[in-house]
C-alpha atoms as a PDB file:
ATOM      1  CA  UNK A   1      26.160  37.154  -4.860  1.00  0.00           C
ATOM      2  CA  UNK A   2      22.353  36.046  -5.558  1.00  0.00           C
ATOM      3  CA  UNK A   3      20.986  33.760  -3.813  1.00  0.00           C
ATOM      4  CA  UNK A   4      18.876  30.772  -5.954  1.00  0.00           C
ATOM      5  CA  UNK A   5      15.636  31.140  -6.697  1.00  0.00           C
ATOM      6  CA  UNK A   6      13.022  30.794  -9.040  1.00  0.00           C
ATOM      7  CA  UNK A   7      12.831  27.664 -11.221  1.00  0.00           C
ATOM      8  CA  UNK A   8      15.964  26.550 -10.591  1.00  0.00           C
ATOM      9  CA  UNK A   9      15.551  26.551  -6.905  1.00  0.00           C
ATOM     10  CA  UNK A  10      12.688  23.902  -7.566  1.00  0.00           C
ATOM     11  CA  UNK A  11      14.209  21.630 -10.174  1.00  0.00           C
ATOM     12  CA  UNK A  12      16.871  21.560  -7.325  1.00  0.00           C
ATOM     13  CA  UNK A  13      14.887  20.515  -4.299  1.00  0.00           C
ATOM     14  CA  UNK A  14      13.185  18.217  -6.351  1.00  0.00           C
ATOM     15  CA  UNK A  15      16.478  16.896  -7.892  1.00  0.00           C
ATOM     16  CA  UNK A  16      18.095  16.472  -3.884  1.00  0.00           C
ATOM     17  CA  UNK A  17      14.806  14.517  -3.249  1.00  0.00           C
ATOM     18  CA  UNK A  18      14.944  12.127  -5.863  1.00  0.00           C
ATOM     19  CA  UNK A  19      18.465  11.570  -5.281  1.00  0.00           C
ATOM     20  CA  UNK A  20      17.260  10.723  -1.938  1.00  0.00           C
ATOM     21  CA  UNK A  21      15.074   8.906  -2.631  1.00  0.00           C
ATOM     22  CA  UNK A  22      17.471   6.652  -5.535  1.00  0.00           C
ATOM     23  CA  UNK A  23      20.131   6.233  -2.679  1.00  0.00           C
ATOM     24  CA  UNK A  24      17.466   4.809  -0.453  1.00  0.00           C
ATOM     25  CA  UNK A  25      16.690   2.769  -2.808  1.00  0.00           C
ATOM     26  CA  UNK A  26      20.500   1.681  -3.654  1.00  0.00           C
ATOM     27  CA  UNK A  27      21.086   1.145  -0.223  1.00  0.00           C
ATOM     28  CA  UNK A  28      17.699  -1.029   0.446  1.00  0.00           C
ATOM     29  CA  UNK A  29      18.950  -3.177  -2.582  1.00  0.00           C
ATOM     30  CA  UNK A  30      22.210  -3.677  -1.016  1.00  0.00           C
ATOM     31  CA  UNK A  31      20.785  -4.226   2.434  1.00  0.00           C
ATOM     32  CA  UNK A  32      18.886  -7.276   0.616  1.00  0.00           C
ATOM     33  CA  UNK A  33      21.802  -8.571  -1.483  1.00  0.00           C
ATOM     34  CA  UNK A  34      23.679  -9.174   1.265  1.00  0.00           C
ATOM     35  CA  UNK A  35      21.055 -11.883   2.861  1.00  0.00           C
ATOM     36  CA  UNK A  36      21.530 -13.456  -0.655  1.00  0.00           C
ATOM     37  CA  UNK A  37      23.911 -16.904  -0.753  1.00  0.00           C
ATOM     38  CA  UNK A  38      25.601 -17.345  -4.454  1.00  0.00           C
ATOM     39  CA  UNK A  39      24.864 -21.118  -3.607  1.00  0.00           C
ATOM     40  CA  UNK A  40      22.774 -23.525  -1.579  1.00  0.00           C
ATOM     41  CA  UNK A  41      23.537 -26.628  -1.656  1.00  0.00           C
ATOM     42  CA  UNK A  42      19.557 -28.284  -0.157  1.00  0.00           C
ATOM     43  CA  UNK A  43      18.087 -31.682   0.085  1.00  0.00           C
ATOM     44  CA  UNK A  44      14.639 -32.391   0.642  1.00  0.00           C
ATOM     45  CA  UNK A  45      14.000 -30.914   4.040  1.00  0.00           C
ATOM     46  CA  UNK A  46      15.195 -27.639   2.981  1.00  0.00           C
ATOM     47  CA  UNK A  47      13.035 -26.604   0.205  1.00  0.00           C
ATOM     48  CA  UNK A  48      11.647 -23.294   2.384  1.00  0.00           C
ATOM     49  CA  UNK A  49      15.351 -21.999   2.340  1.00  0.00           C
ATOM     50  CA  UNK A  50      15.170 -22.702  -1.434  1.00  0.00           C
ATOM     51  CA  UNK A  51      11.455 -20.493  -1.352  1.00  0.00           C
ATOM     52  CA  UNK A  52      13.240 -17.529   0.864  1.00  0.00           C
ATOM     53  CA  UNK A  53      16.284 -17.380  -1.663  1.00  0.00           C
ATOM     54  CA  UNK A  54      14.189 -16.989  -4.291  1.00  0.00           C
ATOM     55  CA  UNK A  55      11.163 -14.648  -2.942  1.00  0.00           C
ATOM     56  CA  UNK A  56      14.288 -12.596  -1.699  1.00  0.00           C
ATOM     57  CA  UNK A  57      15.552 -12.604  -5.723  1.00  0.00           C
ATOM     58  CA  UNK A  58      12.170 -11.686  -6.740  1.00  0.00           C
ATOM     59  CA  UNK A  59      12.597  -8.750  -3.873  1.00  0.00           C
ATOM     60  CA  UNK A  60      15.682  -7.588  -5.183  1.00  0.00           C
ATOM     61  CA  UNK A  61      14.640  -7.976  -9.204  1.00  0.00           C
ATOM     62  CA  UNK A  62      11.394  -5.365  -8.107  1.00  0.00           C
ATOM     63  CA  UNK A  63      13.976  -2.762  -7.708  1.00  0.00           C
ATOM     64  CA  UNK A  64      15.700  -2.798 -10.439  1.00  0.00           C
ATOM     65  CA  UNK A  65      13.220  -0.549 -12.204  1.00  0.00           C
ATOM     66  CA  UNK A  66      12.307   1.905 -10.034  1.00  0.00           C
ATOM     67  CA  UNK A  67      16.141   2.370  -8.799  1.00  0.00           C
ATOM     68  CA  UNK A  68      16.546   3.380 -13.087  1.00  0.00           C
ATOM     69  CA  UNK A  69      13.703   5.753 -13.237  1.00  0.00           C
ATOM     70  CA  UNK A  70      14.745   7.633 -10.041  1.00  0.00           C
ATOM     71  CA  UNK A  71      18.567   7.939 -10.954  1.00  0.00           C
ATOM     72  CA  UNK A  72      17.246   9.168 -14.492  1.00  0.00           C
ATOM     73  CA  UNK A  73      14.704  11.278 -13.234  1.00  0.00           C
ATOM     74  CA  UNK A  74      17.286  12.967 -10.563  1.00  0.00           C
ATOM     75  CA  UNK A  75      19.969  13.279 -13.398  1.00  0.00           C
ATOM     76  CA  UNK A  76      17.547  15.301 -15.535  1.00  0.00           C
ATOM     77  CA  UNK A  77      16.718  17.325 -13.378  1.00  0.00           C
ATOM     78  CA  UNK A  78      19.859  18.276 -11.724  1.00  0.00           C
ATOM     79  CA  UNK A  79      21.166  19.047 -15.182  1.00  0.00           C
ATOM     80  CA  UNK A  80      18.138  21.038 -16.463  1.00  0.00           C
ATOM     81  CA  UNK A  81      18.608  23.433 -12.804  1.00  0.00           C
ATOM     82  CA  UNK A  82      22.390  23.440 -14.433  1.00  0.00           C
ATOM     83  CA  UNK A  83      21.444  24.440 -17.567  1.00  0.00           C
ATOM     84  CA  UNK A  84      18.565  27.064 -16.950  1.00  0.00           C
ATOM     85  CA  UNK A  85      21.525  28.250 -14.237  1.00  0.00           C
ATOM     86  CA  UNK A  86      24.155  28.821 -17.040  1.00  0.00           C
ATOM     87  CA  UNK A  87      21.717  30.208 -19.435  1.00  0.00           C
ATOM     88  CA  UNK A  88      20.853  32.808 -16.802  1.00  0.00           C
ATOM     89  CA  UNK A  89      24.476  33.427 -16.225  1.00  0.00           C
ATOM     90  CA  UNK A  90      25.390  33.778 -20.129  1.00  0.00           C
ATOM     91  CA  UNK A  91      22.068  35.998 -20.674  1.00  0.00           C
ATOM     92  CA  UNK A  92      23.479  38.766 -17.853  1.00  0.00           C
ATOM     93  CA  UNK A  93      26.762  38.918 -19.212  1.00  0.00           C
ATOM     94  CA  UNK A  94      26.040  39.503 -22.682  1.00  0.00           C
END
């Protein structure tokens, strides 16, 4: 059996690192959803609650884009190391 190397080898490391990196990022977004209320009932005297809610909505709304990118990024890359893999393994056998 051979071991992996090459190209391959590198589109995977960096593929396990992104994916790291995108299920940090899942699980800091989660981590901050669940300080989140659905709904706050506030008078008057409570108007920094309403400011922490919604700096903490802003928080969570910052994410959003680079938790896409990453989880694209990591996809394309894990399936490029799959595909350059298969190619090599169709190209010996025939």
């Amino acid at each position: 059996m051979e071991s992996i190397q090459g190209p391959i080898l590198y589109l995977l490391i960096a593929g396990g690192a992104l994916t790291a990196a995108f299920l940090g990022l899942l699980i800091w977004r989660s981590l901050l959803e669940s300080h989140e209320d659905d709904q706050i009932f506030l008078g008057t005297a409570e108007k920094h609650l309403a400011q922490e809610q919604q700096l903490l909505v802003a928080r969570i709304n910052t994410l959003s884009r680079p938790i896409t990118m990453t989880g694209i990024l990591a996809g394309i890359l894990l399936l490029s190391a799959a595909a350059i893999w298969v190619y090599h393994g169709l190209k010996q056998n025939f």
